[in-house]
C-alpha atoms as a PDB file:
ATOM      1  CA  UNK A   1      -5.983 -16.190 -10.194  1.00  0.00           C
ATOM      2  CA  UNK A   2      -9.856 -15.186  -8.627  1.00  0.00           C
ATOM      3  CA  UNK A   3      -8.190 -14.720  -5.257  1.00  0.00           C
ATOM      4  CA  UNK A   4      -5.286 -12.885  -6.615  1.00  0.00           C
ATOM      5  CA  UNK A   5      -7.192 -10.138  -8.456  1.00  0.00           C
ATOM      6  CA  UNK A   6      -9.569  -9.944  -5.075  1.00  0.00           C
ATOM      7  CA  UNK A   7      -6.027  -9.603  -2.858  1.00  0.00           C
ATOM      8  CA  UNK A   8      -4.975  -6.830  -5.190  1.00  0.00           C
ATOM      9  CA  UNK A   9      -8.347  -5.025  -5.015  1.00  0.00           C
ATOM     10  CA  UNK A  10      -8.520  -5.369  -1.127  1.00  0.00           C
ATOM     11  CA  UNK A  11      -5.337  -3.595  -0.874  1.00  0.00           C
ATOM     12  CA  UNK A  12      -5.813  -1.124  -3.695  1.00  0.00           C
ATOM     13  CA  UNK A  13      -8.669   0.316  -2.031  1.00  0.00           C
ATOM     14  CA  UNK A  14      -6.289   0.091   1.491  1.00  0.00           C
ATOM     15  CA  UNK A  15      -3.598   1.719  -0.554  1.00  0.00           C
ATOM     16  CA  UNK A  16      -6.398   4.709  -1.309  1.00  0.00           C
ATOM     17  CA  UNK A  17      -8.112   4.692   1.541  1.00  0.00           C
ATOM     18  CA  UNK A  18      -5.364   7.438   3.685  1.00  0.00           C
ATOM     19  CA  UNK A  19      -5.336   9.729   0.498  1.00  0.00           C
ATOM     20  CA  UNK A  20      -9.332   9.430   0.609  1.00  0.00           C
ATOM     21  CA  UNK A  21      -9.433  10.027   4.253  1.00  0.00           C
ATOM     22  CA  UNK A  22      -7.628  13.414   4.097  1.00  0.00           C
ATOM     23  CA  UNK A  23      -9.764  14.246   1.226  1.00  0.00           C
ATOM     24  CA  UNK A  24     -12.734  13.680   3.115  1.00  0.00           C
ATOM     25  CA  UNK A  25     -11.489  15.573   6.505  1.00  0.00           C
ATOM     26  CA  UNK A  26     -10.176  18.342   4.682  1.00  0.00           C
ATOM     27  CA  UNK A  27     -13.556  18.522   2.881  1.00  0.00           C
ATOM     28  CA  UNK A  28     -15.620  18.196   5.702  1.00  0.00           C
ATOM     29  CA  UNK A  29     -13.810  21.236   7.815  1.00  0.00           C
ATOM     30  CA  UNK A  30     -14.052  23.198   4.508  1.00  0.00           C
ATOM     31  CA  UNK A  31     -18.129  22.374   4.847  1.00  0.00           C
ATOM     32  CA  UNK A  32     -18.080  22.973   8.877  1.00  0.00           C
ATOM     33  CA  UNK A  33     -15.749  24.514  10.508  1.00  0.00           C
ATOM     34  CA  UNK A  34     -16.217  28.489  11.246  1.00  0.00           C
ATOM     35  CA  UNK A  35     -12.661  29.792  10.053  1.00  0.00           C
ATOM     36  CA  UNK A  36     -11.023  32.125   8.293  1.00  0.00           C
ATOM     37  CA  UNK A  37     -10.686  32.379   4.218  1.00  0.00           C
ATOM     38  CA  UNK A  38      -7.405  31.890   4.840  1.00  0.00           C
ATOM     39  CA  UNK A  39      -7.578  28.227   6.604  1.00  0.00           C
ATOM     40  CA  UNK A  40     -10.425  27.497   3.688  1.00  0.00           C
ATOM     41  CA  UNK A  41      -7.510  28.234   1.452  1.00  0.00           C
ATOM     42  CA  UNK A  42      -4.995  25.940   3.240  1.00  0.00           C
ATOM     43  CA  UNK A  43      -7.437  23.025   3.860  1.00  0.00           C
ATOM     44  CA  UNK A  44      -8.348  23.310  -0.229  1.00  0.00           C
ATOM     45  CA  UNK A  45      -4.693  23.056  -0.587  1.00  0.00           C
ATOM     46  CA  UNK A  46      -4.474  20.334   1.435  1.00  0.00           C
ATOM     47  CA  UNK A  47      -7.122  18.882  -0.327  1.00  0.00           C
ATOM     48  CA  UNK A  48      -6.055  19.358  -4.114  1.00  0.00           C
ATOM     49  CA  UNK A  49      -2.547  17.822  -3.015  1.00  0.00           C
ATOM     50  CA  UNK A  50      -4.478  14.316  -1.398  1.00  0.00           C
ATOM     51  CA  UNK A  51      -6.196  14.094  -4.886  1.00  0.00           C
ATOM     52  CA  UNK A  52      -2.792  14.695  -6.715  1.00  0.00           C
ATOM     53  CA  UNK A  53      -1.657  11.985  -4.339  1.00  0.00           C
ATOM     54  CA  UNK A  54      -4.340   9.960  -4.912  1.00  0.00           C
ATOM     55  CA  UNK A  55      -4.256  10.075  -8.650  1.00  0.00           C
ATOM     56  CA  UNK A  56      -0.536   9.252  -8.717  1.00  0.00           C
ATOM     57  CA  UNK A  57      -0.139   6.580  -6.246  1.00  0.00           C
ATOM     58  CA  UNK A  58      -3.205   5.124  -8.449  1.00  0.00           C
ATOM     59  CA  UNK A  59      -1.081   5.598 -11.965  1.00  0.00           C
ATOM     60  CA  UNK A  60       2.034   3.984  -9.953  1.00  0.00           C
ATOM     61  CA  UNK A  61      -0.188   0.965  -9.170  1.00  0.00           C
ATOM     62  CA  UNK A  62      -1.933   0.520 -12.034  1.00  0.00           C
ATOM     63  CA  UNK A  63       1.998   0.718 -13.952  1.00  0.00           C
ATOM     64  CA  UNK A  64       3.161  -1.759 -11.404  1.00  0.00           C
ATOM     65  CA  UNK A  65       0.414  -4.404 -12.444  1.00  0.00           C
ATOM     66  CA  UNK A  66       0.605  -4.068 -16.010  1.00  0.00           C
ATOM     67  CA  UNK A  67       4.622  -3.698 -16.238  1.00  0.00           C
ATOM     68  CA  UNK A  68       6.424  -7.329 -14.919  1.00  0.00           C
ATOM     69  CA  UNK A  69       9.526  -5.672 -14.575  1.00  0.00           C
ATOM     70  CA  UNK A  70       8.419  -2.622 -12.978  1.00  0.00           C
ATOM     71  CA  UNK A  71      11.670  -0.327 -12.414  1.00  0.00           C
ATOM     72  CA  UNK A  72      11.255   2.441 -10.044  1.00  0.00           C
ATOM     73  CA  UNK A  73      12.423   5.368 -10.771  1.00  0.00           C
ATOM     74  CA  UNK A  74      15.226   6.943  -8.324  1.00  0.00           C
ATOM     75  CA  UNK A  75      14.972  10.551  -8.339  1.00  0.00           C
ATOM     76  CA  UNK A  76      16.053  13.065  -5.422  1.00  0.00           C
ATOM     77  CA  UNK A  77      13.279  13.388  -2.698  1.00  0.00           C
ATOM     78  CA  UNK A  78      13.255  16.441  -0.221  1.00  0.00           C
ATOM     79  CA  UNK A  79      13.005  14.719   3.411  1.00  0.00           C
ATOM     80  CA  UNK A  80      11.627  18.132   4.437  1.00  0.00           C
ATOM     81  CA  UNK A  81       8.733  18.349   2.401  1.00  0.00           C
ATOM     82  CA  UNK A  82       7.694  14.316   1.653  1.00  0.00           C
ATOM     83  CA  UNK A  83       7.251  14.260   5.694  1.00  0.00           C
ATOM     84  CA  UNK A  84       5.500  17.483   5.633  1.00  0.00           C
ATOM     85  CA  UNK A  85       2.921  15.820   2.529  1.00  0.00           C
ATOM     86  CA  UNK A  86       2.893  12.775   5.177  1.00  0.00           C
ATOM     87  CA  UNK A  87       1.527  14.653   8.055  1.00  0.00           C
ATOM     88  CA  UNK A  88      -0.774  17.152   5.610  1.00  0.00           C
ATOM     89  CA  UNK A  89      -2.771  13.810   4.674  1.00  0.00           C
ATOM     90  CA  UNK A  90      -2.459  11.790   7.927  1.00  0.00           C
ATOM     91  CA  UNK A  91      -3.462  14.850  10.029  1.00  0.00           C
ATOM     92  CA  UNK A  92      -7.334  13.983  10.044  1.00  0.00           C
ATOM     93  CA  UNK A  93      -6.374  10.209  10.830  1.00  0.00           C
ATOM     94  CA  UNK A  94      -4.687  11.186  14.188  1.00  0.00           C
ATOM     95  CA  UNK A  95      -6.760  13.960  15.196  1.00  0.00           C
ATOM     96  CA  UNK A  96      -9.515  11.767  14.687  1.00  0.00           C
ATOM     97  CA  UNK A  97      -7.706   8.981  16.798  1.00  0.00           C
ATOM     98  CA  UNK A  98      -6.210  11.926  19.245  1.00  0.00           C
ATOM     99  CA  UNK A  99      -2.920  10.868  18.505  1.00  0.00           C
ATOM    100  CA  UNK A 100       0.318  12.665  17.978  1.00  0.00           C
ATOM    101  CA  UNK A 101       2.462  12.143  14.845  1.00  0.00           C
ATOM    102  CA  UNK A 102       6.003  12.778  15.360  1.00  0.00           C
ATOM    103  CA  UNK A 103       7.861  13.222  12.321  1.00  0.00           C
ATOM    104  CA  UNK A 104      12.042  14.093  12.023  1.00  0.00           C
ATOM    105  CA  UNK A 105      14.606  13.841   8.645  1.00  0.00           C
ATOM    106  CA  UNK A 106      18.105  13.233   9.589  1.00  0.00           C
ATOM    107  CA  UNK A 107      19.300  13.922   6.115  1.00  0.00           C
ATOM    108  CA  UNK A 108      17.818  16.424   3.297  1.00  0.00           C
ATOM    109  CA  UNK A 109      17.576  14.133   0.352  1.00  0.00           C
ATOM    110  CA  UNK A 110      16.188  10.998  -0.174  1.00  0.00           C
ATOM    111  CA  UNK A 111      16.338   8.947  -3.342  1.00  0.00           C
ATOM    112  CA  UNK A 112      13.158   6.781  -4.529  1.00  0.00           C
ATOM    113  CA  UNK A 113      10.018   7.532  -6.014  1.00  0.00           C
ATOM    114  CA  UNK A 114       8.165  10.381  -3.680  1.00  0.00           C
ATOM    115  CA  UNK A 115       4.636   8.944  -4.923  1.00  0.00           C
ATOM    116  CA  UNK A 116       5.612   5.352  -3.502  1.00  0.00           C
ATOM    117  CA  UNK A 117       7.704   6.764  -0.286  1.00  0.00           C
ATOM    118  CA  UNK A 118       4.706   8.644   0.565  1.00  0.00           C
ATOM    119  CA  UNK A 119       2.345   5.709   0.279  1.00  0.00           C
ATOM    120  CA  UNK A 120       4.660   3.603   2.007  1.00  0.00           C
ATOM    121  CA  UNK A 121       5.029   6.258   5.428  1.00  0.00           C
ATOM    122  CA  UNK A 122       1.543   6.807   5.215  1.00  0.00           C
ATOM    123  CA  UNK A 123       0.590   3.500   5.319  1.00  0.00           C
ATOM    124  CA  UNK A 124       2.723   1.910   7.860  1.00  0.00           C
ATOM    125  CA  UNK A 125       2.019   5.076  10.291  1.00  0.00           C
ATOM    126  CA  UNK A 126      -1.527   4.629   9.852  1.00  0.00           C
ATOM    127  CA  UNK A 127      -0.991   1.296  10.869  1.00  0.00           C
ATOM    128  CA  UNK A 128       0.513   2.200  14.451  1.00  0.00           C
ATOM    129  CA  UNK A 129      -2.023   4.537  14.522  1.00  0.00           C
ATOM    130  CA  UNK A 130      -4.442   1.583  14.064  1.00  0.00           C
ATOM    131  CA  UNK A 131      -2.490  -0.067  17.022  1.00  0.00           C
ATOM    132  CA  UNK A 132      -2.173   2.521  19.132  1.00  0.00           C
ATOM    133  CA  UNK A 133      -4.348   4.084  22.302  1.00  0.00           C
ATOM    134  CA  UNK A 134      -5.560   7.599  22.360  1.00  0.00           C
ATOM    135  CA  UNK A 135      -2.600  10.010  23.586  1.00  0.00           C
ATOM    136  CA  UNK A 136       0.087   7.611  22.004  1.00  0.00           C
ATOM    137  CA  UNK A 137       2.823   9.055  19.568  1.00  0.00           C
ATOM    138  CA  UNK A 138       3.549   7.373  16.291  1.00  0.00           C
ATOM    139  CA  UNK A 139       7.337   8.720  15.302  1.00  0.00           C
ATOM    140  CA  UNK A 140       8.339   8.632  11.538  1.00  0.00           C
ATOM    141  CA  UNK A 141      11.523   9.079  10.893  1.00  0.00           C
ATOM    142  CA  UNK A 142      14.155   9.535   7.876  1.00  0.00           C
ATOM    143  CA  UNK A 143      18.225   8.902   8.182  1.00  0.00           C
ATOM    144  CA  UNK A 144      20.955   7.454   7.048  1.00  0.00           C
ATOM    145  CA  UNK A 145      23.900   4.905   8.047  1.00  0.00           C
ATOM    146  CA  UNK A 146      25.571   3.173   5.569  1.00  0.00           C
ATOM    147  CA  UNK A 147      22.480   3.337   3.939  1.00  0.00           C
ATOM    148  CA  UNK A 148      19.514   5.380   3.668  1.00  0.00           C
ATOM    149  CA  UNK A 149      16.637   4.062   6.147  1.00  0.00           C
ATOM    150  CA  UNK A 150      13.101   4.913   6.942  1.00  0.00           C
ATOM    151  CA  UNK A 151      11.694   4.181  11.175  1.00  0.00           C
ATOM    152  CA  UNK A 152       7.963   4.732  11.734  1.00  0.00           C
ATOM    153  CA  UNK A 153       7.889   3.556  15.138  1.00  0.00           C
ATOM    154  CA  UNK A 154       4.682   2.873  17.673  1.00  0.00           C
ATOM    155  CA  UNK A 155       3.597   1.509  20.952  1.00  0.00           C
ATOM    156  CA  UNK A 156       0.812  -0.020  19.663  1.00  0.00           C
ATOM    157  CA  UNK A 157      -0.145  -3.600  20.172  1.00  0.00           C
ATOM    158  CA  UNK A 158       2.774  -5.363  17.655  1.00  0.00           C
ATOM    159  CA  UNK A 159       2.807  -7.894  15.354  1.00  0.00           C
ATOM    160  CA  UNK A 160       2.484 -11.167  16.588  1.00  0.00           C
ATOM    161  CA  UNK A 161       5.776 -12.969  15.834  1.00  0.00           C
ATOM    162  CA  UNK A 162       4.339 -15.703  13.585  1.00  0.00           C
ATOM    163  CA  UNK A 163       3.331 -13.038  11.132  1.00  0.00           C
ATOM    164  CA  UNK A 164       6.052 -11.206  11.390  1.00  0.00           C
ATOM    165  CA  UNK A 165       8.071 -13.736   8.267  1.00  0.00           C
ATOM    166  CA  UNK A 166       5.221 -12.564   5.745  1.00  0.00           C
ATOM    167  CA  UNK A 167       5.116  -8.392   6.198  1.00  0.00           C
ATOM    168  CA  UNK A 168       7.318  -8.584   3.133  1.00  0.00           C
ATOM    169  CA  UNK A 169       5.263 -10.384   0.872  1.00  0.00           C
ATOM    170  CA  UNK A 170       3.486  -7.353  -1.918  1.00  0.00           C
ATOM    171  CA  UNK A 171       0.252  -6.435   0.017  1.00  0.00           C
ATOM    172  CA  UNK A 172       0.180  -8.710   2.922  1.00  0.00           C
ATOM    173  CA  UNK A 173      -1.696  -7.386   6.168  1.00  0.00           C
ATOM    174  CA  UNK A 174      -2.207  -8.770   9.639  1.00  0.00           C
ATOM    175  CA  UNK A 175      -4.977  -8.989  10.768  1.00  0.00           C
END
C-alpha cells in the first residue's frame, strides 16, 4: 500500500508537471520579455487556460482515485482546438528543448474526455521530446480507420523492448 500511494504521487506531480511548465514559461515571458500589450494578453491567456488545465486534469485524478469504477465520460472533442491547447502548453517545453512540434487532425471530432486526451498528448509528446536531440520533430497526430486513433511519433532514443510489455500498466514510466 506505502509504495502504491508513493507511485501515485510520483506520477501525479509528472501528470502536473507540463501544465506547470507552461504556467511557468508563460509567466516568466509575461515578467521578461519586451513585447507588446497585445502578446502580454495572449501569453496571460495562455496562462489562465494551463491553470484551467491544471485544475481539471487534477479534479479528473483525484475522481479517478476515489471512484473504483471510474466511467469516463464520452463527449464530442474538437481535433482543431484540443491540438491547438496541446501546443499552447507544450510550446515552452520545445522551445526550451529547440524542438519542433508537429501537430495534424485527420478528422474534426473526437470523442473522450478533452481534460484526459489533453493530458494524455501532452504527456507522451513531452516524452519524445525527452528523447529527442535538439532540431528533432515530435509529430502528434489525430485520425481515424475503423476506429478513432491518436500517433505522437519521435526519433528519439525508444523504448527498450523489455519495457515495452508494461507502458500499459496506470502510471508506469521507463526510465
Amino acid at each position: 500500500a506505502a509504495a502504491q500511494k508513493e507511485r501515485f504521487i510520483n506520477n501525479l506531480s509528472h501528470e502536473m508537471r507540463t501544465p506547470l511548465t507552461s504556467i511557468m514559461g508563460y509567466a516568466g515571458f509575461m515578467q521578461n520579455a519586451n513585447c507588446s500589450e497585445a502578446d502580454r494578453m495572449v501569453a496571460a491567456g495562455h496562462l489562465e487556460e494551463s491553470a484551467v488545465r491544471l485544475k481539471k486534469l487534477g479534479d479528473k485524478l483525484m475522481e479517478m482515485v476515489a471512484l473504483k469504477n471510474f466511467q469516463i465520460e464520452k463527449n464530442p472533442v474538437d481535433t482543431v482546438k484540443l491540438l491547438k491547447g496541446v501546443e499552447a502548453m507544450l510550446t515552452p517545453v520545445f522551445e526550451d528543448r529547440k524542438l519542433t512540434l508537429s501537430t495534424h487532425a485527420d478528422i474534426p471530432v473526437l470523442y473522450g474526455d478533452e481534460p484526459l486526451l489533453t493530458s494524455l498528448i501532452c504527456n507522451l509528446a513531452e516524452n519524445g521530446a525527452r528523447a529527442s536531440q535538439e532540431g528533432d520533430t515530435v509529430w502528434v497526430r489525430i485520425g481515424c480507420d475503423e476506429h478513432p486513433w491518436i500517433e505522437v511519433r519521435d526519433t528519439g532514443i525508444g523504448i527498450p523492448p523489455d519495457q515495452l510489455s508494461r507502458i500499459f500498466e496506470p502510471f508506469y514510466r521507463v526510465d
